[in-house]
Protein backbone atom coordinates (compact mmCIF):
# COMPACT_ATOMS: atom_id res chain seq x y z
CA UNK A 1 -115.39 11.79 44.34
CA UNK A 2 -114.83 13.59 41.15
CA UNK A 3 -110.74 14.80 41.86
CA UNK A 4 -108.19 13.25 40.14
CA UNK A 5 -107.16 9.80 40.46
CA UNK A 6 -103.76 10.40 42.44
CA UNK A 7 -103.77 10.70 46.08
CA UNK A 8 -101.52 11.88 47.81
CA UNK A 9 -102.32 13.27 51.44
CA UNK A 10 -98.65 13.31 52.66
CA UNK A 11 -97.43 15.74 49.79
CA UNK A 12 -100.94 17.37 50.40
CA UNK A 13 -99.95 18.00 54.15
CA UNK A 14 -96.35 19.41 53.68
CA UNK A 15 -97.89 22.26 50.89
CA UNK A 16 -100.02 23.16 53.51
CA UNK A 17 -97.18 23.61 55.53
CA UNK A 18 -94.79 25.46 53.35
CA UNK A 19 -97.95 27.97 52.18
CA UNK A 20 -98.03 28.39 56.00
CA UNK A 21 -94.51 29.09 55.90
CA UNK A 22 -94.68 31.52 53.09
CA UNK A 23 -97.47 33.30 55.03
CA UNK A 24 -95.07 33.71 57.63
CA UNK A 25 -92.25 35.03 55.83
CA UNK A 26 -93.87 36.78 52.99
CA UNK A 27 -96.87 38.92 54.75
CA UNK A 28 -94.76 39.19 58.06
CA UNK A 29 -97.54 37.21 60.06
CA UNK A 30 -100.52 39.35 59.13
CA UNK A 31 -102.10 36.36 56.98
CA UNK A 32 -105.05 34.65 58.94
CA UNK A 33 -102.83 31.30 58.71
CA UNK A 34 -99.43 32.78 59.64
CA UNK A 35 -100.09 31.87 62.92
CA UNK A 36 -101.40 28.73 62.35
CA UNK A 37 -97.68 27.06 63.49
CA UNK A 38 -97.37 27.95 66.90
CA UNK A 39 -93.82 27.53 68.67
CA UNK A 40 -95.36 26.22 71.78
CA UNK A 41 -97.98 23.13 70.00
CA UNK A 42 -97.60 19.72 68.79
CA UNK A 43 -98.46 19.38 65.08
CA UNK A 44 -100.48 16.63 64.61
CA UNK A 45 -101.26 16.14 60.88
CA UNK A 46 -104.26 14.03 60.05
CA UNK A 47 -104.52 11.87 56.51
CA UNK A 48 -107.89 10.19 55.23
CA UNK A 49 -108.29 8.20 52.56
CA UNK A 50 -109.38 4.97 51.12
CA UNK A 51 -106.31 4.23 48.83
CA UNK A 52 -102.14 3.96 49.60
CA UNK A 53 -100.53 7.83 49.54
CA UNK A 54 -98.90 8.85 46.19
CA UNK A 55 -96.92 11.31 47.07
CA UNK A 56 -94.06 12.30 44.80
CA UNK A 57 -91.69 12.34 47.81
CA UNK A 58 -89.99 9.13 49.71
CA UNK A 59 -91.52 8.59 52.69
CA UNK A 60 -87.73 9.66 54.87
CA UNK A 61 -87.69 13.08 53.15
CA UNK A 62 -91.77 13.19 54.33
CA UNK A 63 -91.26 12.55 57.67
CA UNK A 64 -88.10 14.25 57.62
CA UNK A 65 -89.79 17.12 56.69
CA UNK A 66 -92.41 16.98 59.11
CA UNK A 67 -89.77 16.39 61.95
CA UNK A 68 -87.96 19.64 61.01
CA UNK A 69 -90.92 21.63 61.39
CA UNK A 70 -90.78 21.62 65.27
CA UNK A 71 -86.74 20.93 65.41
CA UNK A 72 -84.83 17.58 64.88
CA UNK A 73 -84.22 17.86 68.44
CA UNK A 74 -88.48 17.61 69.46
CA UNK A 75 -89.85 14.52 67.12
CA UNK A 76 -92.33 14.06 69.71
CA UNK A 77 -94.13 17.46 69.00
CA UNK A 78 -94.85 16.07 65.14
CA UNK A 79 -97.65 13.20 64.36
CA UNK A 80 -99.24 12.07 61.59
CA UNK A 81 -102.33 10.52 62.14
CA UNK A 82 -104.28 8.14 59.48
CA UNK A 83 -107.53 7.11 58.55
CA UNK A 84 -106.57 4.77 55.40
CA UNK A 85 -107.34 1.30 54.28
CA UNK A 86 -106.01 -1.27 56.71
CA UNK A 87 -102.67 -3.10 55.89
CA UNK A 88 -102.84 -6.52 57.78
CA UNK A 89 -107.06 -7.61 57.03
CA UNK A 90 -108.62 -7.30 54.16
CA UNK A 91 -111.52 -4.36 53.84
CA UNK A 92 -114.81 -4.52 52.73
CA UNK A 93 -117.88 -3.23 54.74
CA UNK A 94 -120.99 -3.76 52.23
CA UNK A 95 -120.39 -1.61 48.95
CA UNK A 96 -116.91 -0.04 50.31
CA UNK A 97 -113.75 -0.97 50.07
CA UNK A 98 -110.44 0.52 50.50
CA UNK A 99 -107.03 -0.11 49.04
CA UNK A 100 -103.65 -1.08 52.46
CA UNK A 101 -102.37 2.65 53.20
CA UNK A 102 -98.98 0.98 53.69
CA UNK A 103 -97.44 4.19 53.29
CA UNK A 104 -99.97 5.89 55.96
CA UNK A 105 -99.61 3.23 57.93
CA UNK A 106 -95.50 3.70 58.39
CA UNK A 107 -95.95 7.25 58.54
CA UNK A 108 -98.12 7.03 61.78
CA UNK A 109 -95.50 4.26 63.32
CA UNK A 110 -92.63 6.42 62.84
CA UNK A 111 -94.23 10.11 63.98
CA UNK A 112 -96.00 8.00 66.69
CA UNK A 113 -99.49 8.77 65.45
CA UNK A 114 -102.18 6.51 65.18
CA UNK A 115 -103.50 4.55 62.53
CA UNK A 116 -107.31 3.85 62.07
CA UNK A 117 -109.31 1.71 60.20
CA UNK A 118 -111.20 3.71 57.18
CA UNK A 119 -113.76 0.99 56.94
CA UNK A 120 -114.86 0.92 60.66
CA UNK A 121 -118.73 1.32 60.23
CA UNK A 122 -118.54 3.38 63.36
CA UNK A 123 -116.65 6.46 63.94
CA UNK A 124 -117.34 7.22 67.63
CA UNK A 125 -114.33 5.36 68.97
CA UNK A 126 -112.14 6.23 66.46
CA UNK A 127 -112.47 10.39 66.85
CA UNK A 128 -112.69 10.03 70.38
CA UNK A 129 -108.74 8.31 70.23
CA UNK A 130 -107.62 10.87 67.78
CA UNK A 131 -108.87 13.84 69.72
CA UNK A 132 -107.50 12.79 72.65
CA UNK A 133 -104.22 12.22 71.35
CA UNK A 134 -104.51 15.52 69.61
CA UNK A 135 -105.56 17.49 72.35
CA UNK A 136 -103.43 15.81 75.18
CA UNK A 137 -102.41 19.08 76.91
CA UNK A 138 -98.36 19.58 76.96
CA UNK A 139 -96.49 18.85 80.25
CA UNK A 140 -92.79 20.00 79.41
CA UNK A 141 -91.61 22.75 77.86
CA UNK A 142 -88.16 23.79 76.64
CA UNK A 143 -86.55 26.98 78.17
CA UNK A 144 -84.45 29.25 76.29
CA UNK A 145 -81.92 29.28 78.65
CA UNK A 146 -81.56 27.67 82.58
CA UNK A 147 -84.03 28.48 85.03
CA UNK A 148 -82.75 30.18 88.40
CA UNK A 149 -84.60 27.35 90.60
CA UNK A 150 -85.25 30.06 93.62
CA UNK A 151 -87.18 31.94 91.01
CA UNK A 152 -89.83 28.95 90.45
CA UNK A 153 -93.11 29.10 91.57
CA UNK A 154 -95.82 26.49 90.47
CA UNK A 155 -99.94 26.25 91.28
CA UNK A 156 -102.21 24.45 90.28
CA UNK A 157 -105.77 25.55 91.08
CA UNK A 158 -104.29 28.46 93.53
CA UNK A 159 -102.45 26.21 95.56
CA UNK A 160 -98.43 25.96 95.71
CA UNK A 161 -96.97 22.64 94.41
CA UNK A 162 -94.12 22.13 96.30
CA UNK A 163 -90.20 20.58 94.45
CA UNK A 164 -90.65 17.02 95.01
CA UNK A 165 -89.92 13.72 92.58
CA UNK A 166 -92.59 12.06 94.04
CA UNK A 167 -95.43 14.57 95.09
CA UNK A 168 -94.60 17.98 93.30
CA UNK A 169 -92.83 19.04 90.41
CA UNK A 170 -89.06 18.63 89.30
């Protein structure tokens, strides 16, 4: 409540992201946030506020960014997820109000994250949506080069799943 006037949680995200960067390349991974980027996890990047974003950067060279983080080739490991004013109803819940996060709201549409509401009196839905989203466990993974299928083995709970389309694993 007493920062400056501009926000700007996109810009705010991708610093974050190039001091994790630095970390990586400057201290050789022996900062406590050097790890923080993981090959293997989705980055989900999560924005709240109650006015548009203000970033310096266009919006493309944003997402762009964010995209290039896990490889051009794997947008669906990158979302951004919002909390921000909403951009088609007006919003005012007693006292509050909260300027359209248009910008928010097209960054969560073209990462496929999800937008919320900031003015929602109640939060319960809202976190349990995001952290499921966030937390959805990952179910393919790139190799870095072709499997030898006779050398695949896969259990779940002990027990061998067996190569099937329709009742194992492909």
């Amino acid at each position: 409540t007493n920062g400056g006037g501009v926000e700007a949680g996109l810009g705010a995200a991708k610093r974050a992201i190039e001091k994790i960067q630095e970390a990586q390349v400057e201290v050789g991974g022996n900062s406590p946030i050097a790890n923080f980027l993981r090959d293997d996890a989705t980055l989900a990047i999560v924005t709240m506020s109650d006015e548009d974003d203000q970033s310096d950067l266009a919006d493309d060279v944003l997402r762009d960014y964010f995209f290039s983080i896990k490889g051009f080739n794997r947008p669906d490991r990158v979302a951004v997820h919002s909390i921000a004013g909403p951009v088609e109803e007006a919003c005012q819940t007693g006292n509050r109000d909260a300027q359209p996060g248009f910008r928010y709201s097209r960054m969560t549409r073209e990462t496929g994250g999800l937008f919320f509401n900031i003015c929602e009196t109640k939060w319960q839905t809202l976190l349990r949506n995001l952290g499921i989203d966030v937390f959805t466990p990952t179910t393919e993974w790139d190799l870095s080069q072709a499997a030898d299928p006779g050398s695949i083995t896969v259990r779940v709970d002990g027990i061998e799943v067996p190569v099937s389309s329709t009742n194992g694993y492909t």
